[in-house]
Protein backbone atom coordinates (compact mmCIF):
# COMPACT_ATOMS: atom_id res chain seq x y z
CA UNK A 1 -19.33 -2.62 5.06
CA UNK A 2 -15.62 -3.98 4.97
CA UNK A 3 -12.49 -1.93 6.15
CA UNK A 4 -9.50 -2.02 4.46
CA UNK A 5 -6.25 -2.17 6.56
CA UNK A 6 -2.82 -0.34 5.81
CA UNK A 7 -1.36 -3.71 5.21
CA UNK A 8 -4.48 -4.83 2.72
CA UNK A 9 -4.11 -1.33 0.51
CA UNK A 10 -0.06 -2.05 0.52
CA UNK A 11 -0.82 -5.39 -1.01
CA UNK A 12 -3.44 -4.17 -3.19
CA UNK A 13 -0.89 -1.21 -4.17
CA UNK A 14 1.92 -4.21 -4.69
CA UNK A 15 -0.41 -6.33 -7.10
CA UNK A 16 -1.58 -2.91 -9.37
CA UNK A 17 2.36 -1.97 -9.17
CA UNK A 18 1.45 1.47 -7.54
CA UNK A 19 2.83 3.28 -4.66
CA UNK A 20 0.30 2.62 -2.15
CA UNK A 21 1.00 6.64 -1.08
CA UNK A 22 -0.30 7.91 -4.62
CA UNK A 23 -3.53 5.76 -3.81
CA UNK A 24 -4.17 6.85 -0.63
CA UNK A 25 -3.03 10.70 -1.68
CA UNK A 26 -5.39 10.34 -4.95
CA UNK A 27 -8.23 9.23 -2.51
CA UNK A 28 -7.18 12.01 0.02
CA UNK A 29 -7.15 14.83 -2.77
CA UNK A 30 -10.75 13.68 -4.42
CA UNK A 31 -12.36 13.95 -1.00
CA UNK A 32 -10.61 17.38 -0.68
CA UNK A 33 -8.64 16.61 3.09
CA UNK A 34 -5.83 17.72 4.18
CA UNK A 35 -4.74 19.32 0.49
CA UNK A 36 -2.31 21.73 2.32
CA UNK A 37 0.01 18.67 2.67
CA UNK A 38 -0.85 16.56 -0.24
CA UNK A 39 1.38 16.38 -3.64
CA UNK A 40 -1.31 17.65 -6.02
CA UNK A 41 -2.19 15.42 -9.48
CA UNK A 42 -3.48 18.10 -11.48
CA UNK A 43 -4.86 17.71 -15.24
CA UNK A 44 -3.73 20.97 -16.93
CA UNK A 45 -6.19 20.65 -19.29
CA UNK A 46 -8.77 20.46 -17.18
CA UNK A 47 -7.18 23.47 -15.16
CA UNK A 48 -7.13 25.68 -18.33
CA UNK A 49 -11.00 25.14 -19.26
CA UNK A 50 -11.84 26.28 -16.04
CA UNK A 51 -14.00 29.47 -15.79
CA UNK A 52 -12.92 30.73 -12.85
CA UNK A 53 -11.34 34.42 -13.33
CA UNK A 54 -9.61 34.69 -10.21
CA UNK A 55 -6.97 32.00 -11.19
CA UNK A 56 -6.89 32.50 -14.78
CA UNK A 57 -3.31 33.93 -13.78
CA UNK A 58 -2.40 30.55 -14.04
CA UNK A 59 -3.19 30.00 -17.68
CA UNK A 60 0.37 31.28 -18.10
CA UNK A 61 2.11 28.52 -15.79
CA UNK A 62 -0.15 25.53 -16.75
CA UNK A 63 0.16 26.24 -20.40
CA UNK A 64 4.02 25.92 -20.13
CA UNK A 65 4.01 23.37 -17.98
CA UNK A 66 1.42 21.28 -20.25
CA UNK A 67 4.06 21.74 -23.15
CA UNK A 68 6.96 19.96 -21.53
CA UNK A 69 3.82 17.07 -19.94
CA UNK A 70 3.57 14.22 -21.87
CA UNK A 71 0.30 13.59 -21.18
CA UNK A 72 -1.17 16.55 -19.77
CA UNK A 73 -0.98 15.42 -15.63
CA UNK A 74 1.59 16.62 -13.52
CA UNK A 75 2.60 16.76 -9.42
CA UNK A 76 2.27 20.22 -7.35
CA UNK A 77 4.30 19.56 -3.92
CA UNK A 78 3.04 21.72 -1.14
CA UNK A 79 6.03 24.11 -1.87
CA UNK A 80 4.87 24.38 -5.09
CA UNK A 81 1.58 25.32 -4.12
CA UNK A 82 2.84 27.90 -1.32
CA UNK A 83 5.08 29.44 -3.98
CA UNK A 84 2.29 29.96 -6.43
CA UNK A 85 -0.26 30.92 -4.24
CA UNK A 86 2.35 33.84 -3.27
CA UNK A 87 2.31 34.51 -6.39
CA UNK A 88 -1.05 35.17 -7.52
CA UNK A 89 -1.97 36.69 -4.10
CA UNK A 90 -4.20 33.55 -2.79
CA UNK A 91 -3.68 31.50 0.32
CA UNK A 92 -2.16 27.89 0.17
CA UNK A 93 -5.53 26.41 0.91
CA UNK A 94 -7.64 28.28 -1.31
CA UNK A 95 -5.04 27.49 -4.32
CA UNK A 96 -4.90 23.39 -3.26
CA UNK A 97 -8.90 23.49 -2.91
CA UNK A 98 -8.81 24.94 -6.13
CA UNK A 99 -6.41 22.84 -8.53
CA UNK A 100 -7.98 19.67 -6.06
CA UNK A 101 -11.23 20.11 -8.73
CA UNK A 102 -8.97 19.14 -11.57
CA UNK A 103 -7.58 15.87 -10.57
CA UNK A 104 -7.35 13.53 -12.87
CA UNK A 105 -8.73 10.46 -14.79
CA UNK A 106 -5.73 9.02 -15.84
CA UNK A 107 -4.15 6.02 -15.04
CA UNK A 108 -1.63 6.30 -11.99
CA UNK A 109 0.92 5.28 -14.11
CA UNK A 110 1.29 8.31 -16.58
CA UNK A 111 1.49 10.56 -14.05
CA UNK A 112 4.68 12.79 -15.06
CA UNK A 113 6.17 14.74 -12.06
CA UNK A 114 7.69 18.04 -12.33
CA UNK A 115 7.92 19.42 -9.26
CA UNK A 116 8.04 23.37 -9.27
């Protein structure tokens, strides 16, 4: 098994023309750790065919943000996350373990971010 060094995934980052952070925060939101401090990629449309009726409160928020998203994916800072988990009455962790299941598929590059 080979280890990749900081200095390695900053190179690799360099040569793919990505911010080595969204990598490494990408990797750190699919493997669900440390969410609570993570910018959040979340695929709206993903978010609003989700079944889950305790957060269908959010149906509201993603649908309006998906109409000013070019392609759908947008960034939720922590705040963000702490605001709207006040908001529908959940904690911050069980609102960033939830939109963590709808990260998306898209190329790093499209990512359009709108922070809240």
């Amino acid at each position: 098994m080979r280890q990749l060094t900081v200095l390695r995934l900053v190179e690799l980052a360099e040569g793919l023309e990505v911010p080595a952070s969204v990598i490494l925060g990408q990797a750190l939101q699919r493997a669900r750790l440390t969410l609570h401090n993570l910018v959040l990629r979340v695929d709206l449309r993903q978010l609003l065919q989700g079944d889950n009726n305790n957060y269908r409160v959010l149906f509201p928020w993603a649908r309006n943000r998906l109409n000013s998203s070019t392609n759908g994916v947008i960034e939720v800072t922590p705040t963000g996350v702490q605001e709207l988990a006040a908001f529908i009455g959940r904690t911050p962790a069980e609102l960033a373990t939830h939109l963590s299941q709808f990260t998306p598929d898209v190329p790093v590059e499209e990512v359009m971010s709108l922070p809240i």
